[in-house]
N, C-alpha and C. Protein backbone atom coordinates (compact mmCIF):
# COMPACT_ATOMS: atom_id res chain seq x y z
N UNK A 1 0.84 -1.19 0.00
CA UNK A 1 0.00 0.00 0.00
C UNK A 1 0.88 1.24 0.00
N UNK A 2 0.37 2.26 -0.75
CA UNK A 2 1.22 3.31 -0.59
C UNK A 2 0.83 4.25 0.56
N UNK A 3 1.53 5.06 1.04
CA UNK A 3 1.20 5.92 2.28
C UNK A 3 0.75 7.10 1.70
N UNK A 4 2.09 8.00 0.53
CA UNK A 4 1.61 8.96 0.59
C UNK A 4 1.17 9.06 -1.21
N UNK A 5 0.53 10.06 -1.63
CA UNK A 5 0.64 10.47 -3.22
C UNK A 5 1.39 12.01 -2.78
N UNK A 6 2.19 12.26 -3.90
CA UNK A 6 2.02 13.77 -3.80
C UNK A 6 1.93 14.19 -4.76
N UNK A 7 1.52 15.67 -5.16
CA UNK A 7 1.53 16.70 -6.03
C UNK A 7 2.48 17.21 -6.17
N UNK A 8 2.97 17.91 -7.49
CA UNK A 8 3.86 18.84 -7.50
C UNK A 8 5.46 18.43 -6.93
N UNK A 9 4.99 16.81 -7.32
CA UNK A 9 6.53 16.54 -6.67
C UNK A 9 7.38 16.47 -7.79
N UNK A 10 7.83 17.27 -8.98
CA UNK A 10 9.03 17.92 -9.35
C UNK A 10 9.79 19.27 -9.01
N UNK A 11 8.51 19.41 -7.90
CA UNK A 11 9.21 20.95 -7.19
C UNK A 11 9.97 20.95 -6.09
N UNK A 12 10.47 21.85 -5.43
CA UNK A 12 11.54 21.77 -4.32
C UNK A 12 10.43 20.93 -3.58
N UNK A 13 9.77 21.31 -2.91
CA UNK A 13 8.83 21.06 -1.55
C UNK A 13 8.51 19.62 -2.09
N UNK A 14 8.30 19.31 -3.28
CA UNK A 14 7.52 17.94 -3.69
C UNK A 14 8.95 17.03 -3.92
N UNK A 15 10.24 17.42 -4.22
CA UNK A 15 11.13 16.30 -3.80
C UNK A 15 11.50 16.63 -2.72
N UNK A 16 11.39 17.56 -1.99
CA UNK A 16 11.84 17.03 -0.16
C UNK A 16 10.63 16.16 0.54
N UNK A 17 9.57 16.48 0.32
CA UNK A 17 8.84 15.81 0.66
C UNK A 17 8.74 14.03 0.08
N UNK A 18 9.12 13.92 -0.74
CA UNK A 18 9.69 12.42 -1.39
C UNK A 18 10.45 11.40 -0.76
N UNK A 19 11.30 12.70 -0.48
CA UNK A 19 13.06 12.54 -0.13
C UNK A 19 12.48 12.04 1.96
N UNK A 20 11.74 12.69 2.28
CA UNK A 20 11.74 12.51 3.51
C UNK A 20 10.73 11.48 3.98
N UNK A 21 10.00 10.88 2.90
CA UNK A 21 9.15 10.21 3.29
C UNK A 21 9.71 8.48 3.12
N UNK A 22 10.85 8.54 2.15
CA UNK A 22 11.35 7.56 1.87
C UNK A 22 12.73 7.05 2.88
N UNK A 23 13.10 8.21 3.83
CA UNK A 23 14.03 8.05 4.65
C UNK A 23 13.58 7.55 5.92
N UNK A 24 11.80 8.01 5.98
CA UNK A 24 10.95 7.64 6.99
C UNK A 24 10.20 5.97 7.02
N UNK A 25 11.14 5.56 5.82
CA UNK A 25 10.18 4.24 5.37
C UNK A 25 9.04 4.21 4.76
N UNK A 26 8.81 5.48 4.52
CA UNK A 26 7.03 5.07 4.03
C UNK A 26 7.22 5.35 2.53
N UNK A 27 6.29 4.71 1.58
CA UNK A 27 6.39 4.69 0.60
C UNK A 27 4.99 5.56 -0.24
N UNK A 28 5.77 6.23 -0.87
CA UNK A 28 5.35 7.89 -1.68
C UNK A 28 5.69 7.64 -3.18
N UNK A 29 4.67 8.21 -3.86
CA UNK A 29 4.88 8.06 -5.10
C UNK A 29 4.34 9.72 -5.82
N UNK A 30 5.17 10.22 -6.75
CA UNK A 30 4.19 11.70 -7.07
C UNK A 30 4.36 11.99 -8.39
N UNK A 31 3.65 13.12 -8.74
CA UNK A 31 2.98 13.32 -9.93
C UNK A 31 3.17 14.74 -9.56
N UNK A 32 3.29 15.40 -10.93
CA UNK A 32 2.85 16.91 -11.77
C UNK A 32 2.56 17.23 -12.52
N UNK A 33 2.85 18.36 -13.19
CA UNK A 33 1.86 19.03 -14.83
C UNK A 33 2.99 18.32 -15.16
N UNK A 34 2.63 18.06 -17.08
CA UNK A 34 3.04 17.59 -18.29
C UNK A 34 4.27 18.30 -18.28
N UNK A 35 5.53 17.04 -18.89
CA UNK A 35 6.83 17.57 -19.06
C UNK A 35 7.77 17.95 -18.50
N UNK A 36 7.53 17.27 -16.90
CA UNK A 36 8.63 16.96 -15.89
C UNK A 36 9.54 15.57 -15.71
N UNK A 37 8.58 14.81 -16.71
CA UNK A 37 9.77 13.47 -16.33
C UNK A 37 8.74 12.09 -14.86
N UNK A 38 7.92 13.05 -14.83
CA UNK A 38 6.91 12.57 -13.49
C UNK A 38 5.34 11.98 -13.96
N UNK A 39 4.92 11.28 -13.38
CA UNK A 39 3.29 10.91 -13.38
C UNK A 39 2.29 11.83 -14.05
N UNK A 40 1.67 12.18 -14.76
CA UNK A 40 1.51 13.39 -15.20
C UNK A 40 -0.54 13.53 -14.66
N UNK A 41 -0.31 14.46 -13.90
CA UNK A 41 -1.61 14.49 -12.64
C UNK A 41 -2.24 16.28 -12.27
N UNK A 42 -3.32 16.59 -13.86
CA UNK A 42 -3.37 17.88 -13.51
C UNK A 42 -4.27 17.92 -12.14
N UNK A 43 -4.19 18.96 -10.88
CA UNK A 43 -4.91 19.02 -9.84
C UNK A 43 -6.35 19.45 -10.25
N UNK A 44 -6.33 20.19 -11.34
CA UNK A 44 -7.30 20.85 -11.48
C UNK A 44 -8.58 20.05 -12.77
N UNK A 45 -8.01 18.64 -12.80
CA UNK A 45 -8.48 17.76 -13.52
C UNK A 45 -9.13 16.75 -12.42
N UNK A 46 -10.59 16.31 -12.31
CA UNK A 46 -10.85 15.95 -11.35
C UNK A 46 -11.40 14.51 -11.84
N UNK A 47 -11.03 13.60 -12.59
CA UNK A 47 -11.03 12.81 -13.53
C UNK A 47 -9.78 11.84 -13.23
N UNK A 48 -8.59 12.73 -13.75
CA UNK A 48 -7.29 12.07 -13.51
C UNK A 48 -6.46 12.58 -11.52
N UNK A 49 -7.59 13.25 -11.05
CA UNK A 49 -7.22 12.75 -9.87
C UNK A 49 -7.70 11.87 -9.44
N UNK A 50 -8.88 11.59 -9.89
CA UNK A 50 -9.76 10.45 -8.77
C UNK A 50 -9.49 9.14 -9.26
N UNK A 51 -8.78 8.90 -10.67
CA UNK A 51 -8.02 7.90 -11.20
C UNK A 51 -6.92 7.84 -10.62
N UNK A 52 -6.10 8.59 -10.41
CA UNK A 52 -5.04 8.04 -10.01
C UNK A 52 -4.93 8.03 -8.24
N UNK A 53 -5.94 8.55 -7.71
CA UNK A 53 -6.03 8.07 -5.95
C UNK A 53 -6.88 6.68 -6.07
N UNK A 54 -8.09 6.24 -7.15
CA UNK A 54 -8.40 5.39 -6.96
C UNK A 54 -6.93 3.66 -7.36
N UNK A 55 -6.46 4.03 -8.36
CA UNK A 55 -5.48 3.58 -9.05
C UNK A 55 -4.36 2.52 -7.82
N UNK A 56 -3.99 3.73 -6.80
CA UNK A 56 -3.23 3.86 -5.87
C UNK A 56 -3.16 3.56 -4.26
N UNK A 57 -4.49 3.93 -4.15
CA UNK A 57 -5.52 4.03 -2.55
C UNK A 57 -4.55 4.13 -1.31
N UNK A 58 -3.85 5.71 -1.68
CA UNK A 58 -3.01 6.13 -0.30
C UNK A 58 -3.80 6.24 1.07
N UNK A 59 -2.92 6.13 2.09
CA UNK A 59 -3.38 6.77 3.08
C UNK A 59 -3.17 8.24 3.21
N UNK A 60 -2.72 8.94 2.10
CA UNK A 60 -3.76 10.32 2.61
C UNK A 60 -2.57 10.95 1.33
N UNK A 61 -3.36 11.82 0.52
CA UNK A 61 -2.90 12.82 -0.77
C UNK A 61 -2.14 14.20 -0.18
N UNK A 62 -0.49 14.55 -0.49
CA UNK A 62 0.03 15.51 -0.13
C UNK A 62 0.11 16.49 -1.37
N UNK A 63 -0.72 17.25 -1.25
CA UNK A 63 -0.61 18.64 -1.87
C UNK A 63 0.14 19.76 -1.66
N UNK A 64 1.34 19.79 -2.70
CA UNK A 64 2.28 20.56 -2.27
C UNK A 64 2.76 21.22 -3.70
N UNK A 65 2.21 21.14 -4.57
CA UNK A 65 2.25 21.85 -5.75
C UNK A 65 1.80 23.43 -5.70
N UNK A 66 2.63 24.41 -6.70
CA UNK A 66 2.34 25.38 -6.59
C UNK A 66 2.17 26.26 -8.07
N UNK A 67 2.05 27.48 -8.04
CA UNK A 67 2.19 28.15 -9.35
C UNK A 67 3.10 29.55 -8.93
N UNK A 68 4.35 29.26 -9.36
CA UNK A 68 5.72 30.03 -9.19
C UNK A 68 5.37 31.21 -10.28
N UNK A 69 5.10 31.37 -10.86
CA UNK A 69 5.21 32.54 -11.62
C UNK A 69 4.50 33.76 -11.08
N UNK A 70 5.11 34.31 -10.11
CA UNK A 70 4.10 35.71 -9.63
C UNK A 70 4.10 36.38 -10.76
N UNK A 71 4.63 36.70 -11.63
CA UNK A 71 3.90 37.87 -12.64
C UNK A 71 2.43 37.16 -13.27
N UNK A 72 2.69 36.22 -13.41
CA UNK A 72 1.76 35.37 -13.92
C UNK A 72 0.65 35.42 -13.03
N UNK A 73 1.01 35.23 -11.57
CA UNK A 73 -0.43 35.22 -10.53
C UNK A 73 -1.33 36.47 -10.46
N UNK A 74 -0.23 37.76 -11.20
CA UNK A 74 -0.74 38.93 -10.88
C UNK A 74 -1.73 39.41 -12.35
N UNK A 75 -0.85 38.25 -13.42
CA UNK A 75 -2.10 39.04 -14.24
C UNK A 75 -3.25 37.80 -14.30
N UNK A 76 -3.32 36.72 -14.04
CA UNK A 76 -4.40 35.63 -13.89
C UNK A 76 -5.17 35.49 -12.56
């Protein structure tokens, strides 16, 4: 069984969080947007989330994905 899923784990926070869950023994597996090399798991797709938590059946989804582009946050 897996413990954790995460989001956004090609980002800092989503490989430390990887990184620490695997030092903790527990076993984590993660996903992000298209063209990281990773699971490819839009959040905002509620289809291919519930596929891939059903897929998986963690004990509990870490959301740690973000959207880095402040100019971008400021005009969207």
């Amino acid at each position: 069984m897996i413990d954790y899923l995460v989001t956004g784990a090609a980002g800092q926070l989503g490989r430390v969080t990887l990184e620490l869950a695997k030092k903790r023994g527990k076993v984590a597996s993660g996903a992000d947007v298209p063209g990281l090399g990773l699971p490819e798991v839009s959040v905002d797709n509620r289809a291919q989330v519930l596929a891939w938590v059903l897929q998986h059946r963690p004990r509990a989804v870490l959301h740690v994905g973000a959207y880095t582009d402040v100019d971008g946050c400021e005009l969207n």
